[in-house]
C-alpha atoms as a PDB file:
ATOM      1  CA  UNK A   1     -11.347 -21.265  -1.247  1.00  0.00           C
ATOM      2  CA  UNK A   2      -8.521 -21.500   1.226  1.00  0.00           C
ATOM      3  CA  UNK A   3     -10.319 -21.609   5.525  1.00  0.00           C
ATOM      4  CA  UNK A   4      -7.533 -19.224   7.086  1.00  0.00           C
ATOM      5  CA  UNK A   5      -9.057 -20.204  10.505  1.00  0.00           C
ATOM      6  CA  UNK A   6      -7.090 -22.958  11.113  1.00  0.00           C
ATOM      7  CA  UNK A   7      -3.664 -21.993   8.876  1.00  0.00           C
ATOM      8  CA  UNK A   8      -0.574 -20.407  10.673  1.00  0.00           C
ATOM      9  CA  UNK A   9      -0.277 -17.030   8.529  1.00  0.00           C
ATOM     10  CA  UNK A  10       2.836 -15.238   8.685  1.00  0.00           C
ATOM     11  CA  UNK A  11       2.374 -11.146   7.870  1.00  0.00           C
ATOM     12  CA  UNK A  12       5.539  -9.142   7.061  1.00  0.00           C
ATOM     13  CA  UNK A  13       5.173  -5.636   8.068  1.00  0.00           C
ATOM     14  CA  UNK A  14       2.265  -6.317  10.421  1.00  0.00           C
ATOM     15  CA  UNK A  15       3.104  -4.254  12.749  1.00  0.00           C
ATOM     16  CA  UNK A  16       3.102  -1.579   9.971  1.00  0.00           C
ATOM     17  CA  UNK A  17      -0.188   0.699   9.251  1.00  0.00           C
ATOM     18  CA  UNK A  18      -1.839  -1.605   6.656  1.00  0.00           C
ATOM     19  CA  UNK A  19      -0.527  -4.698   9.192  1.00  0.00           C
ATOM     20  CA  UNK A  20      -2.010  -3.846  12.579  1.00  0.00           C
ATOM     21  CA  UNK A  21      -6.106  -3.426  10.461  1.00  0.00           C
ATOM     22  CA  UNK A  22      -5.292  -6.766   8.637  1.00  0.00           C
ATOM     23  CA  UNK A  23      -4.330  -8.617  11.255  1.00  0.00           C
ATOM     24  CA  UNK A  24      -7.056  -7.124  13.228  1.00  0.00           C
ATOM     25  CA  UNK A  25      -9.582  -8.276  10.352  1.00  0.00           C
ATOM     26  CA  UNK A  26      -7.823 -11.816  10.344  1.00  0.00           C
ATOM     27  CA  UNK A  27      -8.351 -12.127  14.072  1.00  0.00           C
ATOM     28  CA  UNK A  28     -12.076 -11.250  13.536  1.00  0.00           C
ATOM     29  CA  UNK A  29     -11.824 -13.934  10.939  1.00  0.00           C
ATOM     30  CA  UNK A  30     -10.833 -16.685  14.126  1.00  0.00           C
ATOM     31  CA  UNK A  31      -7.279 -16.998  12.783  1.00  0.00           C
ATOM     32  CA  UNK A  32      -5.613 -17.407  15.733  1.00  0.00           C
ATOM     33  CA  UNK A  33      -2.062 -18.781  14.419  1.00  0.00           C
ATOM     34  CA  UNK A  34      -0.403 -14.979  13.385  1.00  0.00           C
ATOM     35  CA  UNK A  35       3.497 -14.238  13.444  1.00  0.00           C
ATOM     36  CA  UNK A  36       4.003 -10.613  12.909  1.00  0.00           C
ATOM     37  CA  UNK A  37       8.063 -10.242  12.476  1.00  0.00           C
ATOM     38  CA  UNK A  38       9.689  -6.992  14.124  1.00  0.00           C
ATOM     39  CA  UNK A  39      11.943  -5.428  11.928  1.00  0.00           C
ATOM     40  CA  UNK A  40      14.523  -5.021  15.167  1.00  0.00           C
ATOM     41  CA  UNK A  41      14.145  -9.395  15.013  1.00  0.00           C
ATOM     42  CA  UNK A  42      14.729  -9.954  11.569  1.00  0.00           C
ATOM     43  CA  UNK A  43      16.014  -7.559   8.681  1.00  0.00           C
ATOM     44  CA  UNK A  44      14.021  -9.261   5.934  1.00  0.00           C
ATOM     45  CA  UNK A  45      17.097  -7.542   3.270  1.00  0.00           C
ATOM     46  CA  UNK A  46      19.456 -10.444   5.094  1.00  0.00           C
ATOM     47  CA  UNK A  47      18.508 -13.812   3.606  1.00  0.00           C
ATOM     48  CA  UNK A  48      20.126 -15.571   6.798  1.00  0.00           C
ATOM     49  CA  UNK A  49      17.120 -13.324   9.109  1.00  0.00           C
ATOM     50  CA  UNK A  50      14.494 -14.451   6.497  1.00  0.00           C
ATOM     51  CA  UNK A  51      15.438 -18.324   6.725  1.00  0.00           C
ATOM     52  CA  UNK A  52      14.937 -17.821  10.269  1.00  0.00           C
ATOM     53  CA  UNK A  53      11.942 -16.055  10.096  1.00  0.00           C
ATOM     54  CA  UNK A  54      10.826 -19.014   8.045  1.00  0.00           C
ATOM     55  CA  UNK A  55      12.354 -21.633  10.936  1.00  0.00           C
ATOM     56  CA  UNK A  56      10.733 -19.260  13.670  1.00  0.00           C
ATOM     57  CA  UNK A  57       6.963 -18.668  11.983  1.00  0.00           C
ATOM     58  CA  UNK A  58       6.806 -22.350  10.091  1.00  0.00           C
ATOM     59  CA  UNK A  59       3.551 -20.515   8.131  1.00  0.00           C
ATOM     60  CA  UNK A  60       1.140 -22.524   6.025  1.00  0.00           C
ATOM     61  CA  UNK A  61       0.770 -18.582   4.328  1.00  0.00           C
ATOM     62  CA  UNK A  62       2.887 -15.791   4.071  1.00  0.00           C
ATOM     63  CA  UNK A  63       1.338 -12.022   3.382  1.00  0.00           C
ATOM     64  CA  UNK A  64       4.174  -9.859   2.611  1.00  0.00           C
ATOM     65  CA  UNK A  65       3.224  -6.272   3.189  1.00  0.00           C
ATOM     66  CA  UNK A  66       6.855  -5.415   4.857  1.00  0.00           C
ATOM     67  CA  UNK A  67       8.042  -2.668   2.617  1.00  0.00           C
ATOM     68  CA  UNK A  68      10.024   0.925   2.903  1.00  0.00           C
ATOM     69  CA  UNK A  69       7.558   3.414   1.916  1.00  0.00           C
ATOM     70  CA  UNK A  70       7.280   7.065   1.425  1.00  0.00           C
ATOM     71  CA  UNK A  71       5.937  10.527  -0.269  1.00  0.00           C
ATOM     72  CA  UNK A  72       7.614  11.778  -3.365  1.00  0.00           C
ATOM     73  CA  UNK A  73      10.414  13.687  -1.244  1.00  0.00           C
ATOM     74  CA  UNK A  74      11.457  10.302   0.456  1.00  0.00           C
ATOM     75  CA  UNK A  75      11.569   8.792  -3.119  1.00  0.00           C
ATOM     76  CA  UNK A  76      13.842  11.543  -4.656  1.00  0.00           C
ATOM     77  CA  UNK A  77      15.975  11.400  -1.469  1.00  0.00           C
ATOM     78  CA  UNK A  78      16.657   7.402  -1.509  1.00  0.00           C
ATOM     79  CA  UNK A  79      16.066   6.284  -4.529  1.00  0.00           C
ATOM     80  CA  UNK A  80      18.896   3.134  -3.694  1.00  0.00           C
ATOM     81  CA  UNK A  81      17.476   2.323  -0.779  1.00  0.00           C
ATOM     82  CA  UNK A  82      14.041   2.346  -1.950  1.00  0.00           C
ATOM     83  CA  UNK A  83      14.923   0.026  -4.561  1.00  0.00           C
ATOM     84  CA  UNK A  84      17.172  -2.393  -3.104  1.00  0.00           C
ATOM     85  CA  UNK A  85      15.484  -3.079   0.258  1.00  0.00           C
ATOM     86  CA  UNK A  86      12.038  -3.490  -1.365  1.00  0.00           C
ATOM     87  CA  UNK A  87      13.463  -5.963  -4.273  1.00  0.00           C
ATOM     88  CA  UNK A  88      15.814  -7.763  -1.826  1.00  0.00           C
ATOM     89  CA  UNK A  89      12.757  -8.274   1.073  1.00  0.00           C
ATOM     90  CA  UNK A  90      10.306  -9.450  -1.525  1.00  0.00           C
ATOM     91  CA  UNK A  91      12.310 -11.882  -3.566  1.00  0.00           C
ATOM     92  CA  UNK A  92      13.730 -13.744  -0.750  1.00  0.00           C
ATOM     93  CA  UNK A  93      10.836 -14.032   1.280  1.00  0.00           C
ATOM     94  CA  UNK A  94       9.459 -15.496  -2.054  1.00  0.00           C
ATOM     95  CA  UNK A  95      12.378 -17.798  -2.595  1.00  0.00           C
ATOM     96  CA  UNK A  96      12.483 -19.347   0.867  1.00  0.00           C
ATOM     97  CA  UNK A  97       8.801 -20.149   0.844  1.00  0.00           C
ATOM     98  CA  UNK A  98       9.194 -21.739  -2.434  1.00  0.00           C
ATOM     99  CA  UNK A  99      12.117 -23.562  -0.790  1.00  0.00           C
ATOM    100  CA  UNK A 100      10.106 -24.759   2.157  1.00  0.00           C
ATOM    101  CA  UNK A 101       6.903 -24.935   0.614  1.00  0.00           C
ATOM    102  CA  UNK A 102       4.342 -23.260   2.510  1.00  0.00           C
ATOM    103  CA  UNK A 103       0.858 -23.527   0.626  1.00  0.00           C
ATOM    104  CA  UNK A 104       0.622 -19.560  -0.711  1.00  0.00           C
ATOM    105  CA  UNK A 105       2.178 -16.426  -0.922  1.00  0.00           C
ATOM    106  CA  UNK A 106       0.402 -13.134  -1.032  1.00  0.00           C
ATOM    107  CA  UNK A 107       2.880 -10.168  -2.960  1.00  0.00           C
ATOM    108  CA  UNK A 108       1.807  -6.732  -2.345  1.00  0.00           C
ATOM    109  CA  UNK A 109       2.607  -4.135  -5.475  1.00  0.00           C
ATOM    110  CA  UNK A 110       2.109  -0.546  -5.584  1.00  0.00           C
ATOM    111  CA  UNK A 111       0.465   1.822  -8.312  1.00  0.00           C
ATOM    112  CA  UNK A 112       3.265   3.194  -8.402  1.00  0.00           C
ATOM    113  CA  UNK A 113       4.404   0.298 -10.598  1.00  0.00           C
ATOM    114  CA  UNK A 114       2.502   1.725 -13.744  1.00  0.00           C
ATOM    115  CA  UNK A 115       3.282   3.506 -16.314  1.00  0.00           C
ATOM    116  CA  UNK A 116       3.293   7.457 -15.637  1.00  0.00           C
ATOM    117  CA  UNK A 117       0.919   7.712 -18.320  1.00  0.00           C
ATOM    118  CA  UNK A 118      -1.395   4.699 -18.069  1.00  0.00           C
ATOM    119  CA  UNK A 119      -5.279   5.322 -19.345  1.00  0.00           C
ATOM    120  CA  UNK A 120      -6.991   6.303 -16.683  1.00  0.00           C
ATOM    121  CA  UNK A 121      -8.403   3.880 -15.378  1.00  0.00           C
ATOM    122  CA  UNK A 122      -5.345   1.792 -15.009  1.00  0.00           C
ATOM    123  CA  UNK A 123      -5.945  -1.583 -15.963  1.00  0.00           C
ATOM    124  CA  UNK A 124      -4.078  -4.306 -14.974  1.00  0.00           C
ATOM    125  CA  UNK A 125      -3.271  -5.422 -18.616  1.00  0.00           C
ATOM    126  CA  UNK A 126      -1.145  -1.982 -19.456  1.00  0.00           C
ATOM    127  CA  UNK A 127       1.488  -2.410 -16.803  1.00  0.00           C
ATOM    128  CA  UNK A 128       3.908  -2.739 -19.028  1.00  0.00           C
ATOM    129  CA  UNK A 129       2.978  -0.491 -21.247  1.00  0.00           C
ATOM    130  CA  UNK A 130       5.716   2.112 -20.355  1.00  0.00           C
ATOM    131  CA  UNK A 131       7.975   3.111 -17.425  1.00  0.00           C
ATOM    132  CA  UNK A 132       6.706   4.846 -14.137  1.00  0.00           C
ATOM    133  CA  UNK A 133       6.793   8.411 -12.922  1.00  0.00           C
ATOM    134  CA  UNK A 134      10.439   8.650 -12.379  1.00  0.00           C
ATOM    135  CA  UNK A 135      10.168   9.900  -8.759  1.00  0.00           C
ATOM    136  CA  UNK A 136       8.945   6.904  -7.652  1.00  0.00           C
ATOM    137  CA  UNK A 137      10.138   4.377 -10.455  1.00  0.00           C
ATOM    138  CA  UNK A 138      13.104   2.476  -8.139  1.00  0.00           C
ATOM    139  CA  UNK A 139      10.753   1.921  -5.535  1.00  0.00           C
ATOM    140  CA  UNK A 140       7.440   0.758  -8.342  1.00  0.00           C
ATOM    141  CA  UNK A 141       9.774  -1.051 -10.004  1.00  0.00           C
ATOM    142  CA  UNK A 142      11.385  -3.256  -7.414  1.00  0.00           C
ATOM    143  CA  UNK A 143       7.516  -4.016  -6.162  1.00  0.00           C
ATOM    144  CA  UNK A 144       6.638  -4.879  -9.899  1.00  0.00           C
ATOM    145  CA  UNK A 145       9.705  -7.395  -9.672  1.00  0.00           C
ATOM    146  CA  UNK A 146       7.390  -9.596  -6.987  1.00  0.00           C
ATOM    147  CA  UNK A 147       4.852  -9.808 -10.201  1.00  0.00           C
ATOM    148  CA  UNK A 148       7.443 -11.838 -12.448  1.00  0.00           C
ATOM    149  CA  UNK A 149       8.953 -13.860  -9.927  1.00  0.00           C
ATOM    150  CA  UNK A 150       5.119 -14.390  -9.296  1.00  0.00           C
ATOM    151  CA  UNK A 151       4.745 -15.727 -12.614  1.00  0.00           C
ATOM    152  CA  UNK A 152       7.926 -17.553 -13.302  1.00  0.00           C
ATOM    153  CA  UNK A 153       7.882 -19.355 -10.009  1.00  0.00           C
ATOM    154  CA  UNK A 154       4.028 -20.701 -11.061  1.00  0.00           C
ATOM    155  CA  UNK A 155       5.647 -21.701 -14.315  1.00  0.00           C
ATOM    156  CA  UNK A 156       8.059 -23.382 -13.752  1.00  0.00           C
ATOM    157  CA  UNK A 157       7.681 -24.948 -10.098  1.00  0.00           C
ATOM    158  CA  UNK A 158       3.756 -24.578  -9.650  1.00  0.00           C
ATOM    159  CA  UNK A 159       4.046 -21.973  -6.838  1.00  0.00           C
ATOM    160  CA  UNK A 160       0.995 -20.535  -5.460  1.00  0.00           C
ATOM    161  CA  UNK A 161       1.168 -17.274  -5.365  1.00  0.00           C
ATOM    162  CA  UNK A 162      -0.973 -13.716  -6.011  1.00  0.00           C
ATOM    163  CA  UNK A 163      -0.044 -10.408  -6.777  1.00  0.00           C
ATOM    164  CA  UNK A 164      -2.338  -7.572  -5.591  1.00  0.00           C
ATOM    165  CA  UNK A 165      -2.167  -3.793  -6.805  1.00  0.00           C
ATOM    166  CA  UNK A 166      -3.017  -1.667  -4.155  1.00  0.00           C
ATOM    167  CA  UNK A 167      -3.490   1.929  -4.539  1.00  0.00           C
ATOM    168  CA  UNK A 168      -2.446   4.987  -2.006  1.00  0.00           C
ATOM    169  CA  UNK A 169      -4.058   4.117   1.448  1.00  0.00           C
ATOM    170  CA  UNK A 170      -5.511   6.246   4.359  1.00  0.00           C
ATOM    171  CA  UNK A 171      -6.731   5.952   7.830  1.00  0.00           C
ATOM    172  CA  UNK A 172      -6.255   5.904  11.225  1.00  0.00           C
ATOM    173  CA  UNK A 173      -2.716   4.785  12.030  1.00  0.00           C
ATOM    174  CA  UNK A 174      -0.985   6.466   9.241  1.00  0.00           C
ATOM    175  CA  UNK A 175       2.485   7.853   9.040  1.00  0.00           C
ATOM    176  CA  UNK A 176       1.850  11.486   9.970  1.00  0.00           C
ATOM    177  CA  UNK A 177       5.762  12.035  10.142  1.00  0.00           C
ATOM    178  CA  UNK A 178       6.343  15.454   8.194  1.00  0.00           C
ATOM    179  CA  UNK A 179       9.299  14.083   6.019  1.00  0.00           C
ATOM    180  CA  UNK A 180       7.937  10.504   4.973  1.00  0.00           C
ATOM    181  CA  UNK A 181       3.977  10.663   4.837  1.00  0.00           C
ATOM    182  CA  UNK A 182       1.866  10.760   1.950  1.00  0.00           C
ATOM    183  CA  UNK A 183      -0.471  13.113   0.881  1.00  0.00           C
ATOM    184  CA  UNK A 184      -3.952  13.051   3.007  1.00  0.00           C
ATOM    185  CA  UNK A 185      -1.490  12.678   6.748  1.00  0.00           C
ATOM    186  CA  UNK A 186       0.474  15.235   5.221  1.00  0.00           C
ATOM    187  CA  UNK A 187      -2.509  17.548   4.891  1.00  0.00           C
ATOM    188  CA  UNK A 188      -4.187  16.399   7.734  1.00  0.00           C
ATOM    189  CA  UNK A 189      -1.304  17.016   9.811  1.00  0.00           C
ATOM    190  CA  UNK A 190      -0.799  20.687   8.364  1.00  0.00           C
ATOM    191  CA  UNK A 191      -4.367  21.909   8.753  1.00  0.00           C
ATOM    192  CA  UNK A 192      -4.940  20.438  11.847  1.00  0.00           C
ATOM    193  CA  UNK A 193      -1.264  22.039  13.545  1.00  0.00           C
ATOM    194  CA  UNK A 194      -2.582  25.350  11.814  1.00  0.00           C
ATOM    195  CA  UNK A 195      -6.041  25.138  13.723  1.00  0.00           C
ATOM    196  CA  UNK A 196      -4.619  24.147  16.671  1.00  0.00           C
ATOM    197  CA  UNK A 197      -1.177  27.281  16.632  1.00  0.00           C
ATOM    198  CA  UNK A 198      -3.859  29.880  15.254  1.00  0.00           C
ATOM    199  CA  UNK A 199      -1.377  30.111  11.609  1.00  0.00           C
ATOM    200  CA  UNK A 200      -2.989  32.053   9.014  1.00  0.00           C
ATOM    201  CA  UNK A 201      -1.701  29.657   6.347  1.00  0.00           C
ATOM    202  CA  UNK A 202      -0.098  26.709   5.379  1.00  0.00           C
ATOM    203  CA  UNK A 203       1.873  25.537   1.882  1.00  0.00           C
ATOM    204  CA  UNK A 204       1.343  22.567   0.181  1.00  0.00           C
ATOM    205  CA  UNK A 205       3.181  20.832  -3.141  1.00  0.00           C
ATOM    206  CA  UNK A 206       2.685  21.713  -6.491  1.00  0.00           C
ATOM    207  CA  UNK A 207       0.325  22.822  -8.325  1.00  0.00           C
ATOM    208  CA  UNK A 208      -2.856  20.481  -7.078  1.00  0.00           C
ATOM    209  CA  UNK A 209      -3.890  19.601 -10.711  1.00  0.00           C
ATOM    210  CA  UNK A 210      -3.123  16.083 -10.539  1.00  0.00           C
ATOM    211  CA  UNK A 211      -5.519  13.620  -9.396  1.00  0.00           C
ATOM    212  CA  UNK A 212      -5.314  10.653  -6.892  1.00  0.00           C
ATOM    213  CA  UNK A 213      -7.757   7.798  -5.581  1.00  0.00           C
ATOM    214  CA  UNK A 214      -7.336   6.695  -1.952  1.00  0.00           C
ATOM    215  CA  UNK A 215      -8.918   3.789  -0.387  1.00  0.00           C
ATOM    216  CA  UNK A 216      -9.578   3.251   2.862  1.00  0.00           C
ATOM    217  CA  UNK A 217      -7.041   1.380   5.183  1.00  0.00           C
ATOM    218  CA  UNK A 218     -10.178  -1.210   6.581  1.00  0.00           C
ATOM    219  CA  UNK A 219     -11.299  -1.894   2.388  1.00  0.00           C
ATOM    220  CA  UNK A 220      -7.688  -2.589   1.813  1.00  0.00           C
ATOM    221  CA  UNK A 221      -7.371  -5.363   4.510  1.00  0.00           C
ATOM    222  CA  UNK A 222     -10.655  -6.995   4.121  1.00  0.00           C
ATOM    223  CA  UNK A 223      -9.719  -6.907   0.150  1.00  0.00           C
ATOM    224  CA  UNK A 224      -6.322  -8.962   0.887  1.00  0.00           C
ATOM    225  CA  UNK A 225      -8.230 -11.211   2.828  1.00  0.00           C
ATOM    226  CA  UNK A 226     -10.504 -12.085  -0.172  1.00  0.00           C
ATOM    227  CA  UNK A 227      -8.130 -12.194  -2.154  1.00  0.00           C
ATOM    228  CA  UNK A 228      -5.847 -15.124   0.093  1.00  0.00           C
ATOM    229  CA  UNK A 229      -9.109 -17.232   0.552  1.00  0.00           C
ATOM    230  CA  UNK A 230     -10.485 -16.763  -2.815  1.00  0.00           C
ATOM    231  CA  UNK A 231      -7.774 -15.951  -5.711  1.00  0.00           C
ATOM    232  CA  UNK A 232      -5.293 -18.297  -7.229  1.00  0.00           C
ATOM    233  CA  UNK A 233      -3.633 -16.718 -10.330  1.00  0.00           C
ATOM    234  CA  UNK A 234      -0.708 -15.357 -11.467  1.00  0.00           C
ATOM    235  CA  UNK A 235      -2.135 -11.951 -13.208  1.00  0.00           C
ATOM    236  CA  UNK A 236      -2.051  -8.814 -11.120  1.00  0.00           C
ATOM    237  CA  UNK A 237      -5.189  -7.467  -9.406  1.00  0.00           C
ATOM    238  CA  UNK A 238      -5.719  -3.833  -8.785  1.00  0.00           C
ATOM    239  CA  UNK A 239      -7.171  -3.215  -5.328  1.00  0.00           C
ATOM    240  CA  UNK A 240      -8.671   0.368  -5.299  1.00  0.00           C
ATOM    241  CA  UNK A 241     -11.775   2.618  -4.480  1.00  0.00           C
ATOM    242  CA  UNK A 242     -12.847   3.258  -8.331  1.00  0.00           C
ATOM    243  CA  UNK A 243     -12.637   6.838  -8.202  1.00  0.00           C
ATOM    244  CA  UNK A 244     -10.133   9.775  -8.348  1.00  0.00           C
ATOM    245  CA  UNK A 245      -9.959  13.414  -6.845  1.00  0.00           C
ATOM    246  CA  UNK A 246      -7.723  16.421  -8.034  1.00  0.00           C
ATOM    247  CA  UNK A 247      -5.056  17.429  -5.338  1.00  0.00           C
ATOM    248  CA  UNK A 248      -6.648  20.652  -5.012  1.00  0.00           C
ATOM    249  CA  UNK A 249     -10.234  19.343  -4.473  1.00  0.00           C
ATOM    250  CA  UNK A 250      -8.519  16.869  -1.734  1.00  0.00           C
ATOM    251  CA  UNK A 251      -7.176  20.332  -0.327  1.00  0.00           C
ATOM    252  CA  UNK A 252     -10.472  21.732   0.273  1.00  0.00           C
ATOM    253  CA  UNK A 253     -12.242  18.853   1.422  1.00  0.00           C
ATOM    254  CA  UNK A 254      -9.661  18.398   3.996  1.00  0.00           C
ATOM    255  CA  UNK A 255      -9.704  22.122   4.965  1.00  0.00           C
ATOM    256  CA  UNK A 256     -13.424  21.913   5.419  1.00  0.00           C
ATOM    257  CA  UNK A 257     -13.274  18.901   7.586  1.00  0.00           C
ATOM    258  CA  UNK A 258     -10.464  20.294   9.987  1.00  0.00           C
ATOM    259  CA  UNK A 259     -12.082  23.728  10.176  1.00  0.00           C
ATOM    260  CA  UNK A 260      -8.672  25.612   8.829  1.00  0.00           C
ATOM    261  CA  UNK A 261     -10.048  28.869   7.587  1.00  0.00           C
ATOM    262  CA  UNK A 262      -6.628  30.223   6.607  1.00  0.00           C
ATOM    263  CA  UNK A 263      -4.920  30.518   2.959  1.00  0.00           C
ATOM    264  CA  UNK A 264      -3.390  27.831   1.232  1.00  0.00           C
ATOM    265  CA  UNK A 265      -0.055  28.204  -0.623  1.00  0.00           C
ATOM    266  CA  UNK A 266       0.844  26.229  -3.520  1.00  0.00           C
ATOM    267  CA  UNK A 267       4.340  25.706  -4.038  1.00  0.00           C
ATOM    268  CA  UNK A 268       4.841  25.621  -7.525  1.00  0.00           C
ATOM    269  CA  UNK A 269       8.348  24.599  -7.836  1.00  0.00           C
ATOM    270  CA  UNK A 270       7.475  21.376  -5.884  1.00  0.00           C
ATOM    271  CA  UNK A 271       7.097  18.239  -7.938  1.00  0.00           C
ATOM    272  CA  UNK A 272       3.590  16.981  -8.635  1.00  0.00           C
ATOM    273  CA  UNK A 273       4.363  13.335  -9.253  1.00  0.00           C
ATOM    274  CA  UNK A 274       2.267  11.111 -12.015  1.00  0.00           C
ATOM    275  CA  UNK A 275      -0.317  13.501 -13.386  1.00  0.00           C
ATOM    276  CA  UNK A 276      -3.564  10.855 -13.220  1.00  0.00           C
ATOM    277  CA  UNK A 277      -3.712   8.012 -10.842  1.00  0.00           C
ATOM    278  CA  UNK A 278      -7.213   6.019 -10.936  1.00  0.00           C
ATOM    279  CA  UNK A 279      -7.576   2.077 -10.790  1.00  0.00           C
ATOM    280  CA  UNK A 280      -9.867   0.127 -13.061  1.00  0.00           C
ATOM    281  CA  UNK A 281     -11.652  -2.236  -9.833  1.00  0.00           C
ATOM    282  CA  UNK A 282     -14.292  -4.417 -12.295  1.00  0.00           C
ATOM    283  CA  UNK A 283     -11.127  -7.492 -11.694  1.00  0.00           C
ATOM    284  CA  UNK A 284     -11.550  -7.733  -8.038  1.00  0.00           C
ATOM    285  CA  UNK A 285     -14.724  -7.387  -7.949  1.00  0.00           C
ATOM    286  CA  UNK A 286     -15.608  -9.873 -10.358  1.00  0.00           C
ATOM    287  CA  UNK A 287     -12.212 -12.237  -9.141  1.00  0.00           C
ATOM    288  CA  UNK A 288     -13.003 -12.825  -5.507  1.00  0.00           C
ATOM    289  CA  UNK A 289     -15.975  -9.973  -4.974  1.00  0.00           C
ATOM    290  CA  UNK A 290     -14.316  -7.331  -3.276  1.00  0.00           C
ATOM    291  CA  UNK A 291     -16.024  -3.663  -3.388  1.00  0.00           C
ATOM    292  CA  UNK A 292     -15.061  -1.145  -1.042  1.00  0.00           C
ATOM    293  CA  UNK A 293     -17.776  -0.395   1.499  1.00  0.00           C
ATOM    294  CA  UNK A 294     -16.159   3.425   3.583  1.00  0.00           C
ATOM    295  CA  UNK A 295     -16.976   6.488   1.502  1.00  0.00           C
ATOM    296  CA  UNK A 296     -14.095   8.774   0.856  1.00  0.00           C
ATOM    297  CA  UNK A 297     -15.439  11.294   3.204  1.00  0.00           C
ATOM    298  CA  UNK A 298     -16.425   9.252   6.493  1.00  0.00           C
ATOM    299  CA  UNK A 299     -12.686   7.567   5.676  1.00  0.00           C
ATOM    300  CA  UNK A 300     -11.433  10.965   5.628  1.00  0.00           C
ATOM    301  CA  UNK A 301     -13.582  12.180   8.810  1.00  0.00           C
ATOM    302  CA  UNK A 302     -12.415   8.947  11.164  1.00  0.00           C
ATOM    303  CA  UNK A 303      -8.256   9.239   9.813  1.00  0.00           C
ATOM    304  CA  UNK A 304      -8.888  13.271  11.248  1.00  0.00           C
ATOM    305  CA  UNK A 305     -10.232  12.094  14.451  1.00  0.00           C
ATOM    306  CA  UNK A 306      -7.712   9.724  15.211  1.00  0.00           C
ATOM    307  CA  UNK A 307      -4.962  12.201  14.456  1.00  0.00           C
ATOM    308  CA  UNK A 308      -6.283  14.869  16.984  1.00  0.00           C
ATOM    309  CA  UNK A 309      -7.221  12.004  19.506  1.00  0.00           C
ATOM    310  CA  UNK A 310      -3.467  10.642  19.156  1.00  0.00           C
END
């Protein structure tokens, strides 16, 4: 059990949505020692910014949450980008704090990492077991990349370091920016801009038979914080809600919340991504006791208040 109180934690990406709630957490925690890089400081793809990120923050921890992120149509549209800058940021913030030899690093994956058709529920053990939805494969892939260096680096020079599987968050804070959000901003932002014009309907992507699971932006920070104090291995650890909800029953949930009475269009020739997405949670639980406390409507009912309040 590592005391973060007294440690000088360096967070990539915390001034990002899952950043600004974990350092918020880590704070309520007493750590007062927290270097949050600005991406305008230091481009973490240019190993001569991370080396002096690493000279700058001298952290006892690094959390690496720092990534380029985005819905399916951001995926299809840079798949390069989305693979490059999200391999190049995590393996040489790795490498460096190997070099330097801070005490732990904390690698954040994505689901989107697994196979497109894992058994639902995905469990850690069958993440190789295929390769992932190919609209978001560059991106899954370069994030599954942290996992081996991970593992090798443990091997073979005894680094401590974790690898944590989160799946797609919500909350207050999200990217609500039409062209790059995911799914629940996306709808949020749509029903709420209907209410709000008086428009009679709104469309929305595919065909709503796929299902997702969403955890809560708060559960996801308090679960990486577990994790950093508590877990000290080099196999995966999915970090999700343990449940999973068809598009189109996330449709009308979110149209009852916002009060949209109009119609909703589904736009067939849309893609609708990895047909099943649902995390197997029993690991983290059991690992370093993490459960996730918001239920999927109160999450949803606070992320819709902040958006009209912002």
């Amino acid at each position: 059990m590592i005391n973060l109180k007294n440690k000088r934690i360096l967070v990539t990406g915390g001034a990002g949505f899952l950043g600004k709630h974990l350092v918020a957490k880590l704070k309520e925690r007493g750590c007062r020692d927290i270097f949050i890089p600005f991406i305008e400081d230091y481009d973490l793809v240019d190993m001569k910014a991370v080396k002096r990120l690493y000279a700058d923050a001298k952290p006892d921890i690094v959390i690496h949450l720092a990534a380029i992120v985005g819905g399916i149509g951001a995926n299809r549209e840079n798949p390069g980008k989305f693979f490059y800058d999200n391999l190049m940021m995590g393996v040489q913030m790795m490498e460096v704090g190997r070099q330097v030899g801070i005490e732990k690093f904390v690698a954040l994956g994505s689901i989107c990492a697994y196979p497109k058709f894992t058994p639902v529920p995905f469990k850690e053990e069958n993440l190789w077991n295929g390769y992932p939805e190919e609209t978001n494969a560059p991106y899954g892939l370069a994030k599954k990349m942290l996992l081996v260096q991970s593992q090798a680096y443990r091997q073979q020079y005894g680094f401590s370091s974790i690898f944590l599987l989160p799946v797609n968050l919500y909350g207050p804070g999200d990217n609500f920016e039409p062209n790059s959000s995911h799914v629940i901003p996306a709808l949020i932002k749509k029903c709420c801009d209907a209410v709000k014009n008086n428009e009679k309907k709104i469309v929305v992507w595919g065909t709503g038979k796929p299902t997702r699971e969403f955890l809560y932006v708060e559960d996801a920070a308090g679960a990486i914080i577990l994790a950093t104090e508590k877990y000290n291995k080099s196999n995966p650890v999915n970090i999700g809600a343990g449940f999973e909800i068809t598009v189109k029953d996330l449709v009308k949930l979110i149209v009852k919340l916002t009060g949209f009475k109009g119609k909703i269009i589904w736009d067939k020739s849309k893609p609708d991504g990895q047909p099943r997405r649902c995390l197997s949670t029993s690991k983290a639980k059991k690992e370093f006791g993490f459960k996730t406390k918001t239920s999927f409507e109160d999450g949803l009912r606070k992320t819709i208040e902040w958006y009209e309040g912002n």
